[in-house]
N, C-alpha and C. Protein backbone atom coordinates (compact mmCIF):
# COMPACT_ATOMS: atom_id res chain seq x y z
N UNK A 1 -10.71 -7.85 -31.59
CA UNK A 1 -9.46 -7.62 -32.28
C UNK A 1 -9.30 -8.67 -33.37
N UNK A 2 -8.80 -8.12 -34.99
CA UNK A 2 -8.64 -9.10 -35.76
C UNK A 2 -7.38 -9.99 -35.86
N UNK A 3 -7.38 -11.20 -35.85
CA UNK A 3 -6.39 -12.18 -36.03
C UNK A 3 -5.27 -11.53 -37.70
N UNK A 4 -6.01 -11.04 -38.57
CA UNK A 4 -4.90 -10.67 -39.29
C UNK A 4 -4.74 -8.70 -39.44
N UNK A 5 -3.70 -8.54 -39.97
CA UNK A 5 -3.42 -7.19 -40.45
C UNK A 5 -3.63 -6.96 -41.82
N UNK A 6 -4.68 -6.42 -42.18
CA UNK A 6 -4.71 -5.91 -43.56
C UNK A 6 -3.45 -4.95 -44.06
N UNK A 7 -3.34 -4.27 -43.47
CA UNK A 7 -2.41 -2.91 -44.39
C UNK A 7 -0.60 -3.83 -44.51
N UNK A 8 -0.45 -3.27 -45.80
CA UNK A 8 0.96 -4.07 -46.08
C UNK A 8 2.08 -3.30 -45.16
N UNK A 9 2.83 -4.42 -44.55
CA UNK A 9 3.60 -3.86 -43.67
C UNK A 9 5.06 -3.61 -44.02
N UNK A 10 5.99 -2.92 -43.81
CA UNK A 10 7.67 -2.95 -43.94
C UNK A 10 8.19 -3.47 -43.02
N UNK A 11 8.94 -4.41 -43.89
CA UNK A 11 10.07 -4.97 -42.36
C UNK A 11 11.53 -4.67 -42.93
N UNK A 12 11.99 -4.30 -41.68
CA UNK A 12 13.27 -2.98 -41.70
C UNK A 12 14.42 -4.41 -41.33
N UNK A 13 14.47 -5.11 -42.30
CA UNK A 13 15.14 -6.68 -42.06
C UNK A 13 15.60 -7.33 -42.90
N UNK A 14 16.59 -7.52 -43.72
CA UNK A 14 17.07 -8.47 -44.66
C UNK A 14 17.16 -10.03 -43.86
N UNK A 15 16.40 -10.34 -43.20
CA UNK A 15 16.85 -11.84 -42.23
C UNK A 15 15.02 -11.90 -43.04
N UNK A 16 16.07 -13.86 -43.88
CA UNK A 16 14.63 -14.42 -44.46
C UNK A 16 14.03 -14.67 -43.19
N UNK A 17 14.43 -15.36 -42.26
CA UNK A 17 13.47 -15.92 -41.08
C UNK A 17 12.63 -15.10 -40.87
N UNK A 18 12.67 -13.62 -40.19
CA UNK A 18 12.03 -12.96 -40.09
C UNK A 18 10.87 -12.68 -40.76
N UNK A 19 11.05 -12.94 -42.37
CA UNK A 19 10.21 -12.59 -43.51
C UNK A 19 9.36 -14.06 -43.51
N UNK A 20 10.08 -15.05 -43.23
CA UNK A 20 8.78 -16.06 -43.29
C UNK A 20 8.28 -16.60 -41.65
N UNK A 21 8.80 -15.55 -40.76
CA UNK A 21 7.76 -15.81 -39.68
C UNK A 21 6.59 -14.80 -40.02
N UNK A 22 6.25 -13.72 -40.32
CA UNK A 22 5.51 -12.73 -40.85
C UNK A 22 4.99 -13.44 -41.67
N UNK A 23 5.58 -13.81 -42.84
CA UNK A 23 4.22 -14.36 -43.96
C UNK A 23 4.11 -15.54 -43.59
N UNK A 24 4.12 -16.64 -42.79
CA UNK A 24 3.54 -17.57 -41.89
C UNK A 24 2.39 -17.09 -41.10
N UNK A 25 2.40 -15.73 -40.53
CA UNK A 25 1.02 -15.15 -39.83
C UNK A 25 0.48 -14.66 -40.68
N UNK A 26 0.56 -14.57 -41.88
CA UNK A 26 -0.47 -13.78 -43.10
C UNK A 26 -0.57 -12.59 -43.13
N UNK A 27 1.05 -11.84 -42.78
CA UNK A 27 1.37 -10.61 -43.14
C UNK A 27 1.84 -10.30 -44.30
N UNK A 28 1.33 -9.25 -44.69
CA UNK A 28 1.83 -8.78 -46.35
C UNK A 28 3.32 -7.92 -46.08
N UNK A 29 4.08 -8.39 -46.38
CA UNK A 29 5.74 -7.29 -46.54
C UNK A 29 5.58 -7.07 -47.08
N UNK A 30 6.50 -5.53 -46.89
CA UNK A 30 7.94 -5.42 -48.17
C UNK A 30 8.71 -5.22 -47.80
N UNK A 31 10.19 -5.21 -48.06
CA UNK A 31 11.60 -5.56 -47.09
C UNK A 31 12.46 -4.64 -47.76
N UNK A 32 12.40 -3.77 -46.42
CA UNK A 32 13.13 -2.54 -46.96
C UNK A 32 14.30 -2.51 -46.16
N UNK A 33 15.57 -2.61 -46.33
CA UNK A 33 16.60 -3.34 -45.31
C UNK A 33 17.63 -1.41 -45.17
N UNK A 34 17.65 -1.66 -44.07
CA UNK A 34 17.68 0.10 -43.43
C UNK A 34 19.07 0.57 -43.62
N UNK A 35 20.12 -0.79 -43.49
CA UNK A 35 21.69 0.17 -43.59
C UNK A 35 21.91 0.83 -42.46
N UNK A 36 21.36 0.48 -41.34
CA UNK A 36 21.83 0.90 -40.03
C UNK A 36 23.08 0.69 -39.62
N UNK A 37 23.65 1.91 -38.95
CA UNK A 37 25.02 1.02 -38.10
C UNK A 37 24.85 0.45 -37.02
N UNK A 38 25.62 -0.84 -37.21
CA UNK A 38 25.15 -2.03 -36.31
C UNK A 38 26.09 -2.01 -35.10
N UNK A 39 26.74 -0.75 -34.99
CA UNK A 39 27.97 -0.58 -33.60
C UNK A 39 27.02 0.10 -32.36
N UNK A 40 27.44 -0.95 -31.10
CA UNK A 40 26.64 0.03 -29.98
C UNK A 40 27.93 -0.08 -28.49
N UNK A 41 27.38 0.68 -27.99
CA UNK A 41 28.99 0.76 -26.48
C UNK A 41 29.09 -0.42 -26.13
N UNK A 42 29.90 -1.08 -25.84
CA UNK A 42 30.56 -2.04 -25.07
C UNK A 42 29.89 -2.81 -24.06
N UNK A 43 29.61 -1.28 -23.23
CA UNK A 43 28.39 -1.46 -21.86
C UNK A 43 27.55 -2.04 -21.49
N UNK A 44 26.91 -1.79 -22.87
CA UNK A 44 25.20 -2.26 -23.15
C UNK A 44 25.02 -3.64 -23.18
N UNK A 45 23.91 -3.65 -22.42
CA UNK A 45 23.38 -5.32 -22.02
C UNK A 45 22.76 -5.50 -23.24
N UNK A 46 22.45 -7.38 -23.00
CA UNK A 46 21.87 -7.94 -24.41
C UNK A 46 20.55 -7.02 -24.59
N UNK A 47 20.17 -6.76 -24.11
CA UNK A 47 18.61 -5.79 -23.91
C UNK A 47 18.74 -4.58 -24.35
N UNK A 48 19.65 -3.76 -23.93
CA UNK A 48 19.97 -2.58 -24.66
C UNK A 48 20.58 -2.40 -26.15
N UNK A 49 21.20 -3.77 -26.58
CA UNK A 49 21.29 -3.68 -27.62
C UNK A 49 20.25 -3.83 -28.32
N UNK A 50 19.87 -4.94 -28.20
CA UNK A 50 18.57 -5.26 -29.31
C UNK A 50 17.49 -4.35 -29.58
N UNK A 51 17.66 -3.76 -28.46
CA UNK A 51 16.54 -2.47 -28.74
C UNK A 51 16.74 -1.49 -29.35
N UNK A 52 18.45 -0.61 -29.02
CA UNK A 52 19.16 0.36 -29.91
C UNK A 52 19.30 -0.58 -31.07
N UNK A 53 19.75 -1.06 -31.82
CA UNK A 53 19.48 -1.22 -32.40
C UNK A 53 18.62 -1.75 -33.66
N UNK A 54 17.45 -1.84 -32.85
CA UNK A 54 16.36 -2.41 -33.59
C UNK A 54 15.62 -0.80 -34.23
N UNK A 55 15.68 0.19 -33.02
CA UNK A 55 14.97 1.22 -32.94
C UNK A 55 15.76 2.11 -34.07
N UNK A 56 17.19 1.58 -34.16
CA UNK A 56 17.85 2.56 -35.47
C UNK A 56 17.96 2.48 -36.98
N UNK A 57 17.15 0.74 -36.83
CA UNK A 57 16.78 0.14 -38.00
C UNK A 57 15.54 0.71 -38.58
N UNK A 58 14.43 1.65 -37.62
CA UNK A 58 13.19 1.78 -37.92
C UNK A 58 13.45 2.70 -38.21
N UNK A 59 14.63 3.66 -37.35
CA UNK A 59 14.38 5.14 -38.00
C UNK A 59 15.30 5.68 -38.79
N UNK A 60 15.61 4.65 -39.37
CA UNK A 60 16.47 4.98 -40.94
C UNK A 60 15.59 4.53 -42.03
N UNK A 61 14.77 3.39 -41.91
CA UNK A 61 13.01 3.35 -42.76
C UNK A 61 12.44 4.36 -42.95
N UNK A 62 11.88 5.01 -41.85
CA UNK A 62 11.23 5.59 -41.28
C UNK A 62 11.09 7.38 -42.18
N UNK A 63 12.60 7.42 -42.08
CA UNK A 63 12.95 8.37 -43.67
C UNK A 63 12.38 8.09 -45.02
N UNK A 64 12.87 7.02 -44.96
CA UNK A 64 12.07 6.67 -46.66
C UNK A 64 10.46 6.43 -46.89
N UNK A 65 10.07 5.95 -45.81
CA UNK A 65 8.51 5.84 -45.95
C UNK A 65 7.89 6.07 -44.56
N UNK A 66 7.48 7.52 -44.39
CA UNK A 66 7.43 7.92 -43.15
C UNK A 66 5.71 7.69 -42.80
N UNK A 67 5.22 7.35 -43.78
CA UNK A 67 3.56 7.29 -43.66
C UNK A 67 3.35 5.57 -43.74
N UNK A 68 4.35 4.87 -43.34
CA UNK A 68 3.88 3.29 -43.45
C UNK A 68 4.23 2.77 -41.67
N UNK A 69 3.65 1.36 -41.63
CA UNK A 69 3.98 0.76 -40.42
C UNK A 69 5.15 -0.22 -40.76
N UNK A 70 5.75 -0.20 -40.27
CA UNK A 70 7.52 -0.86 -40.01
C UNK A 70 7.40 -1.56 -38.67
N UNK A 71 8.40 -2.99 -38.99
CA UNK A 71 8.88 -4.01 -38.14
C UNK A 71 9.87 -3.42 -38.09
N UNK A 72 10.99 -3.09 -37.52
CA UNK A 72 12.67 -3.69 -37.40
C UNK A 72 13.00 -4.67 -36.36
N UNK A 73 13.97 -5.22 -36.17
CA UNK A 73 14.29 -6.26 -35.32
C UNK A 73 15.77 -6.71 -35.63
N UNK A 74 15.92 -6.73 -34.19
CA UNK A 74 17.74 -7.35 -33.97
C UNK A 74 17.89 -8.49 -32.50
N UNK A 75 18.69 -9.31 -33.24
CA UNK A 75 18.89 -10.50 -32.14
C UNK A 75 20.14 -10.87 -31.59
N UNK A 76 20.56 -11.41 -30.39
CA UNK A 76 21.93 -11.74 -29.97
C UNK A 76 21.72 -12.90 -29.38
N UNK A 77 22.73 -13.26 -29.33
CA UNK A 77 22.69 -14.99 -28.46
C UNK A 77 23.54 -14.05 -26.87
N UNK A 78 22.96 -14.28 -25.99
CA UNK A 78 24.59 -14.30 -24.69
C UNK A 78 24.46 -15.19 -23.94
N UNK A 79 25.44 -15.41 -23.64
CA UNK A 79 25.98 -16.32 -22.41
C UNK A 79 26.80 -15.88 -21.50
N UNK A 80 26.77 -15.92 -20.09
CA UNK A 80 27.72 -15.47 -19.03
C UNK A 80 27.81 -14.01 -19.45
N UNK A 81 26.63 -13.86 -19.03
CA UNK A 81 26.27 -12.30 -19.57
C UNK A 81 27.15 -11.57 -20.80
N UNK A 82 27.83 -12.21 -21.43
CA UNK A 82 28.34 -11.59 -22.63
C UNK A 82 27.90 -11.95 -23.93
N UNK A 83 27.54 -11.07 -24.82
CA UNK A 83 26.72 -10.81 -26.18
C UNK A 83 27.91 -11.98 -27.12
N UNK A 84 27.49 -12.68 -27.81
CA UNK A 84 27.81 -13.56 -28.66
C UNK A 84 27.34 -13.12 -30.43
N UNK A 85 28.55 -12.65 -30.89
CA UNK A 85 27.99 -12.13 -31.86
C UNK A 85 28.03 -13.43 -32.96
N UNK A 86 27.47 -12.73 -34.55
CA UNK A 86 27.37 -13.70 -35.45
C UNK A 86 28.67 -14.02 -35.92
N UNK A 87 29.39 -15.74 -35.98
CA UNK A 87 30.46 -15.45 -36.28
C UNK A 87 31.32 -15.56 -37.72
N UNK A 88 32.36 -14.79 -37.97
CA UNK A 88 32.73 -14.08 -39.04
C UNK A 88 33.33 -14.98 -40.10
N UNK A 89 33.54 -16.34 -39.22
CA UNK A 89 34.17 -17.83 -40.51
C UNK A 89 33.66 -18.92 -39.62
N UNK A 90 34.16 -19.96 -40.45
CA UNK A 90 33.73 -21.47 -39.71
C UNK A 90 34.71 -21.47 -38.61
N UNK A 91 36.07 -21.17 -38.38
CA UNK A 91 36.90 -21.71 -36.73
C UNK A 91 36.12 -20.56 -36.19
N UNK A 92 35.21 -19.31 -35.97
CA UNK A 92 34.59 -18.77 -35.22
C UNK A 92 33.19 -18.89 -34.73
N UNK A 93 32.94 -20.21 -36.07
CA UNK A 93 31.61 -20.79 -35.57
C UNK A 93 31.36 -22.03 -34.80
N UNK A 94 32.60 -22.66 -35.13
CA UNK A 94 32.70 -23.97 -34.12
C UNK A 94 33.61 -23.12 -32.80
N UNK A 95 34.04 -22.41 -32.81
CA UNK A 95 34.31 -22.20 -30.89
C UNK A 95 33.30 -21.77 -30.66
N UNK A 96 32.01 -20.97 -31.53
CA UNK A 96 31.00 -20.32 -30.58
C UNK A 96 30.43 -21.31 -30.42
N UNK A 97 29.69 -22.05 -31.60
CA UNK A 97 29.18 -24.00 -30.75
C UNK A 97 30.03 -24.94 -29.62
N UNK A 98 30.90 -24.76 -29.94
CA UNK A 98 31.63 -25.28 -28.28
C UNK A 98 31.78 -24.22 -27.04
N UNK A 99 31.61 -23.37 -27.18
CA UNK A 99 31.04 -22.55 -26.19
C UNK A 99 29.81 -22.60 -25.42
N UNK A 100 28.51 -22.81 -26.56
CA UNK A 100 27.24 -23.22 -26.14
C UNK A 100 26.93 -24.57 -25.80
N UNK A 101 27.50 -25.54 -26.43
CA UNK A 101 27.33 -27.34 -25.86
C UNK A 101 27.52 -26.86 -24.80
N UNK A 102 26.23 -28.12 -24.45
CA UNK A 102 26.05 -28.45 -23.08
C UNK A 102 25.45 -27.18 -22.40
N UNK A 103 25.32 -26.43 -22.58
CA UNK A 103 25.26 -25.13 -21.57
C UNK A 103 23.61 -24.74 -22.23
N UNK A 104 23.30 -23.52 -20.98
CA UNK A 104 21.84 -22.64 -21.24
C UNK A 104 22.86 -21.49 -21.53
N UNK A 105 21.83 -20.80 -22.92
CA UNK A 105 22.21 -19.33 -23.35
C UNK A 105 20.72 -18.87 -23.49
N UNK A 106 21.07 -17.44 -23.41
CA UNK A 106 19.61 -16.43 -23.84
C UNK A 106 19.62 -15.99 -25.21
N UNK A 107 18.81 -15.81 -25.63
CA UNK A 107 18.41 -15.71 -26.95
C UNK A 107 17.67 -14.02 -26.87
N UNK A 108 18.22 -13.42 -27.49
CA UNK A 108 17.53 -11.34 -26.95
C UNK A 108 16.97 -11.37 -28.72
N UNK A 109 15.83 -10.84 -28.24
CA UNK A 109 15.52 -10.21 -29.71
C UNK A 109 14.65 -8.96 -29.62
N UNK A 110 15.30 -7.19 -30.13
CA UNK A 110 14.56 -6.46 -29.97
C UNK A 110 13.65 -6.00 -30.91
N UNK A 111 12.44 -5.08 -30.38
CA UNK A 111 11.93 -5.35 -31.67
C UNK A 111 11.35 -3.65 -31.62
N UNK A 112 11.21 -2.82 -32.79
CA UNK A 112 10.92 -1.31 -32.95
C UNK A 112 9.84 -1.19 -33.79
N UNK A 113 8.35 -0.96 -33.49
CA UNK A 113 7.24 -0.71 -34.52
C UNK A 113 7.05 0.63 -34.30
N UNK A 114 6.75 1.16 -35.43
CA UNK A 114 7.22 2.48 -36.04
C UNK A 114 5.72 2.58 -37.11
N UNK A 115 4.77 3.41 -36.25
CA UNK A 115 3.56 3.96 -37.22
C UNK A 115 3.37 5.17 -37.34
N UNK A 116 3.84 5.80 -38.25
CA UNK A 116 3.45 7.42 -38.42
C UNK A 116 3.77 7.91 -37.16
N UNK A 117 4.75 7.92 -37.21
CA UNK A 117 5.16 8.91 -35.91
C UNK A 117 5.21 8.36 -34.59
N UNK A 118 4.12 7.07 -34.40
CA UNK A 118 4.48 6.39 -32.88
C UNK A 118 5.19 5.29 -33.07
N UNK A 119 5.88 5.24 -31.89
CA UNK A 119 7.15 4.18 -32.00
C UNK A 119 6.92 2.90 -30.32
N UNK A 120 6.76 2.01 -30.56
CA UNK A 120 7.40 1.39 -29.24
C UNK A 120 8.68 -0.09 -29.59
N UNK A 121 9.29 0.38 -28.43
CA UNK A 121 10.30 -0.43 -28.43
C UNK A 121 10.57 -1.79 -27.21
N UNK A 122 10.38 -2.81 -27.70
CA UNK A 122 10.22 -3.95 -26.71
C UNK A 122 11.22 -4.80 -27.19
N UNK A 123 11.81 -5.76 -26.27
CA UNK A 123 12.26 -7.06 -26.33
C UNK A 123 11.95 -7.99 -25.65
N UNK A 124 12.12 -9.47 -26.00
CA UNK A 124 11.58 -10.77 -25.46
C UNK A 124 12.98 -11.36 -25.53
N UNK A 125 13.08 -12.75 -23.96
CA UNK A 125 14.18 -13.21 -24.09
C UNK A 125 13.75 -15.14 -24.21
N UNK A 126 14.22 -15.22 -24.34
CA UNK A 126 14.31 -16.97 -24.68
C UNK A 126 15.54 -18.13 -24.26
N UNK A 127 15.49 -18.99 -23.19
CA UNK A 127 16.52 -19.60 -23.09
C UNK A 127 16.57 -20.88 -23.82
N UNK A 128 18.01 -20.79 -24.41
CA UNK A 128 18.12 -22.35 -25.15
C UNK A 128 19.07 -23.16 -24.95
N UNK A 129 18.89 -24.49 -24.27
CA UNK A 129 20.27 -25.40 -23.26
C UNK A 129 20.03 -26.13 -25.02
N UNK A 130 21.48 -26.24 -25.00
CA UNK A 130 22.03 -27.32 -26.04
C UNK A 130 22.65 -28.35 -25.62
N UNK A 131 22.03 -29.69 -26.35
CA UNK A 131 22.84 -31.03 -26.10
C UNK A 131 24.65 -30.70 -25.88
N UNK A 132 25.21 -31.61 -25.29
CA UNK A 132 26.62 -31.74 -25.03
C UNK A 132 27.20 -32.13 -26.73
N UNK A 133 27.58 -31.48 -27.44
CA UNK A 133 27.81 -31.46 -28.64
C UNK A 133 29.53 -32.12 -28.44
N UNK A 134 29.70 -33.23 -29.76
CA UNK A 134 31.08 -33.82 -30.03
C UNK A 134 31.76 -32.64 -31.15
N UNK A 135 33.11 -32.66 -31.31
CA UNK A 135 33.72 -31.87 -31.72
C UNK A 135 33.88 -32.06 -33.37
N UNK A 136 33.15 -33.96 -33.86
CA UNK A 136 32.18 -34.14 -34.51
C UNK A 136 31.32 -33.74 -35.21
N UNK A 137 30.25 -33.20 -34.19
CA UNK A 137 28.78 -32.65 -34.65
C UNK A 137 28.85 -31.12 -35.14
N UNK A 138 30.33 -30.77 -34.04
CA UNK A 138 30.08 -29.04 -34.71
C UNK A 138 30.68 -29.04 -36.34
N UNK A 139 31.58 -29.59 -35.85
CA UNK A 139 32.03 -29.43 -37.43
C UNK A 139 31.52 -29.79 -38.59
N UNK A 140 30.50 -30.89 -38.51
CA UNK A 140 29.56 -31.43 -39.40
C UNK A 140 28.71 -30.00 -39.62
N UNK A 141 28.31 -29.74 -38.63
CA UNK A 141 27.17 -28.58 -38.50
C UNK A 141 27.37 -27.25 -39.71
N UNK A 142 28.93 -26.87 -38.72
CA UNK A 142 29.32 -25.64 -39.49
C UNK A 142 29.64 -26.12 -41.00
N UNK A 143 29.73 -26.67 -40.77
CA UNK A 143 30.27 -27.51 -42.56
C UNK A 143 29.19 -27.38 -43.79
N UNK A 144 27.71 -27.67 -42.94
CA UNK A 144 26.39 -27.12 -43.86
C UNK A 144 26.34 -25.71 -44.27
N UNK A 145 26.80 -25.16 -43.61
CA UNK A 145 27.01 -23.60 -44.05
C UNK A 145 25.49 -22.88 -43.05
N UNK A 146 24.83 -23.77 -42.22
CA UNK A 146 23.90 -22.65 -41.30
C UNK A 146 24.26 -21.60 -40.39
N UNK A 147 25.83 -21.56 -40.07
CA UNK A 147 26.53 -20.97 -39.24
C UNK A 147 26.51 -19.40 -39.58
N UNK A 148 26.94 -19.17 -40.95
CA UNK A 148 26.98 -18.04 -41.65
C UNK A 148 25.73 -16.96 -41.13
N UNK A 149 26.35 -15.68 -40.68
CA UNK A 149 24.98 -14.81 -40.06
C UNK A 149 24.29 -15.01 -39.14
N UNK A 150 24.50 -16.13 -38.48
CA UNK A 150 23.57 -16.10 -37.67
C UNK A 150 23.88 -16.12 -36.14
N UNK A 151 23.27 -15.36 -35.22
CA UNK A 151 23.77 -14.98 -33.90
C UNK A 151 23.93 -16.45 -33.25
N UNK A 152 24.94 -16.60 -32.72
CA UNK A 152 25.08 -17.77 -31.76
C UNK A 152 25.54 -18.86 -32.94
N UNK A 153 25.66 -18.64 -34.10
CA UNK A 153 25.67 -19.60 -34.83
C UNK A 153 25.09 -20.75 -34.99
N UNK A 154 24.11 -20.45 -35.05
CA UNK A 154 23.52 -21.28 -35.56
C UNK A 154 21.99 -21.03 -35.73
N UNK A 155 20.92 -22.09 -36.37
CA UNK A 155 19.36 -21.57 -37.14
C UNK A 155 18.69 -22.75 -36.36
N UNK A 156 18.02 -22.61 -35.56
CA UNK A 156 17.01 -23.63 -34.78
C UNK A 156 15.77 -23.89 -35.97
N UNK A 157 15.49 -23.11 -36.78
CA UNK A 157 14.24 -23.65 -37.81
C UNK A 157 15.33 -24.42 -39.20
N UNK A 158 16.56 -24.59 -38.91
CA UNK A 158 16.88 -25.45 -40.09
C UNK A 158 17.12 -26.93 -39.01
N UNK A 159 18.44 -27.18 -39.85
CA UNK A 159 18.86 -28.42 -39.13
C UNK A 159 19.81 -28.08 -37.95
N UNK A 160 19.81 -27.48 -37.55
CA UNK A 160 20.26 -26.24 -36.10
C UNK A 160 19.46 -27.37 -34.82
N UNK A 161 18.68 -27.41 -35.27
CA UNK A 161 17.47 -27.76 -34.22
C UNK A 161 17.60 -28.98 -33.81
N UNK A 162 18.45 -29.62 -34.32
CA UNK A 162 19.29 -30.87 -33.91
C UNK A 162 20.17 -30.48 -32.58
N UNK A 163 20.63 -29.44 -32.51
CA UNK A 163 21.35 -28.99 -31.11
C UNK A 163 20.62 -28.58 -30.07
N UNK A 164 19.56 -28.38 -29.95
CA UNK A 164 18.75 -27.75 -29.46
C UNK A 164 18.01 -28.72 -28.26
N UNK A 165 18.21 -28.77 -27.09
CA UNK A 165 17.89 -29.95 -26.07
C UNK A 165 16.45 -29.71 -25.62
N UNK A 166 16.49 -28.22 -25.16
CA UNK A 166 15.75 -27.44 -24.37
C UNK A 166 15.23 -26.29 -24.62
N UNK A 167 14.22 -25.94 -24.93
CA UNK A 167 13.86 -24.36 -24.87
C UNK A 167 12.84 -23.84 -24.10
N UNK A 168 13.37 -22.71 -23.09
CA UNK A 168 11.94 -21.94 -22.15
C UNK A 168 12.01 -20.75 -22.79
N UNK A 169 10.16 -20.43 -23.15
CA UNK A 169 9.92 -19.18 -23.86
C UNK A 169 9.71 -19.07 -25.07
N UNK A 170 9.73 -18.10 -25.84
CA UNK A 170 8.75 -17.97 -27.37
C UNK A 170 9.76 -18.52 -28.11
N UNK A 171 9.71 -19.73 -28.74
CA UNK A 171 10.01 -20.17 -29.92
C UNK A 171 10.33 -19.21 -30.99
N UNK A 172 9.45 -18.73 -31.77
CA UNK A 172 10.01 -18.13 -33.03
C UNK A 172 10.42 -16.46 -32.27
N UNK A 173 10.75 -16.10 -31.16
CA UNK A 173 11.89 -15.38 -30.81
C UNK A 173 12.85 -16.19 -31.01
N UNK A 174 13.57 -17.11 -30.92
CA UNK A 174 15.02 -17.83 -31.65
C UNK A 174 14.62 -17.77 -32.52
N UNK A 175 13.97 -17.59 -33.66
CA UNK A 175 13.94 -17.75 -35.23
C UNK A 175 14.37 -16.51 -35.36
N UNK A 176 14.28 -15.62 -34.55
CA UNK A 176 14.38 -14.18 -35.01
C UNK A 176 13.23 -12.90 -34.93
N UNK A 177 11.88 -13.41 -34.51
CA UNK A 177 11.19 -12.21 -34.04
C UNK A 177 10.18 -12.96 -33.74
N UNK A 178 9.73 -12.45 -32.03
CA UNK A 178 8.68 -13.01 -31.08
C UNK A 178 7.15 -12.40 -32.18
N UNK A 179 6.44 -13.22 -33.05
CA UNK A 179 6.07 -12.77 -33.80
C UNK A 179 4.28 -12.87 -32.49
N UNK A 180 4.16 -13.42 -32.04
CA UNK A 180 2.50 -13.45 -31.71
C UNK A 180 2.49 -11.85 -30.84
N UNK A 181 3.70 -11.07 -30.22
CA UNK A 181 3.39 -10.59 -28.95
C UNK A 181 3.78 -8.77 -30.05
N UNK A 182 4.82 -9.29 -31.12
CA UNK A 182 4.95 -7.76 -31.76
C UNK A 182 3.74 -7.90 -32.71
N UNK A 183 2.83 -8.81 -33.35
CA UNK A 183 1.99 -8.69 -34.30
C UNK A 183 0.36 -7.51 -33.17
N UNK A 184 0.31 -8.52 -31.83
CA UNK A 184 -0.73 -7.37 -30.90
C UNK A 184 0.03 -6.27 -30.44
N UNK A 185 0.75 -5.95 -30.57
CA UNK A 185 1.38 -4.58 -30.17
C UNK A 185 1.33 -3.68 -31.85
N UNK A 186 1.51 -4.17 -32.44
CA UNK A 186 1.04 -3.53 -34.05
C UNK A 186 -0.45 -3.08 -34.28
N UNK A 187 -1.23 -4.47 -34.04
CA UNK A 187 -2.43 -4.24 -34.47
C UNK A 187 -3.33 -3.18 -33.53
N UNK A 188 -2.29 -3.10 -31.90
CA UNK A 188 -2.96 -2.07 -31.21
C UNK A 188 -2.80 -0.62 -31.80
N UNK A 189 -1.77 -0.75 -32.29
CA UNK A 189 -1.20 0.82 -32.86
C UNK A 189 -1.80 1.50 -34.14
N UNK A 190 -2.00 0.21 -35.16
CA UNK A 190 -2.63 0.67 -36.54
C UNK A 190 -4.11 1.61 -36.50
């Protein structure tokens, strides 16, 4: 099996991380960002989301370039089994960082590869305990502006990673896509 992918791939993703964990493995993009609706039931576990919606990101691509191979991918932070979305200003990004100080959260990221017609849909989870954060540090934090978009608020590959005590499990799944385990599930499919 080859270590890289020749054929240029689509990723169904406006998230740079995503785009430079891919061209960090010496994947060729192009970033075709899908306009999915990002609403799913209430019900649904961190797992079921990431997957519905990863899988609705591919097959709204999937229309436009139905003869290419497509990434999509969607991520959530939860804690106490409830989905932590991205939050919408800075007082919604420092309660979600004082929510996570001190504590372990999961990190869900689903992921939908989409080749001519075959599809599989997987997710990987990741736990991340954060230092006991001062009321200080968040606000310093959110103040850089890394908060913006991003699930759990906050970016472990910027200066995020300053909060970050502990992590069990794939690393660049917190960046935003478990890239070693969806790149062999691709290259099996191509």
């Amino acid at each position: 099996m080859a270590l890289r992918i020749s054929e240029r791939i689509v990723l169904a993703s406006q998230s740079p991380s995503r785009r430079m964990l891919l061209e960090q493995a010496g994947v060729d993009i192009e970033v075709i960002v899908s306009g999915a609706d990002e609403s799913v039931p209430k019900e649904y576990t961190p797992a079921e989301t990431v997957e519905c919606l990863a899988r609705r990101k591919a097959e709204a691509v999937e229309r436009l370039c139905p003869q290419r191979a497509i990434i999509a991918a969607d991520s959530v932070v939860s804690i106490d089994g409830m989905i932590i979305g991205k939050p919408g200003d800075d007082v919604a990004a420092r309660q979600t960082l004082r929510r996570l100080s001190g504590r372990t959260h999961k990190l869900y990221t689903g992921v939908c590869l989409s080749v001519r017609g075959k599809r599989q849909v997987f997710h990987q989870v990741t736990d991340v305990t954060f230092y006991e954060l001062t009321d200080e540090e968040i606000a310093e934090y959110v103040s850089m502006g890394e908060s913006t978009g991003r699930a759990g608020g906050y970016g472990i590959e910027g200066i995020g990673v300053i909060l970050v005590k502990e992590i069990s499990g794939d690393y660049p799944n917190i960046v935003g896509l478990p890239v070693a385990e969806t790149l062999r599930r691709l290259r099996d499919m191509l």
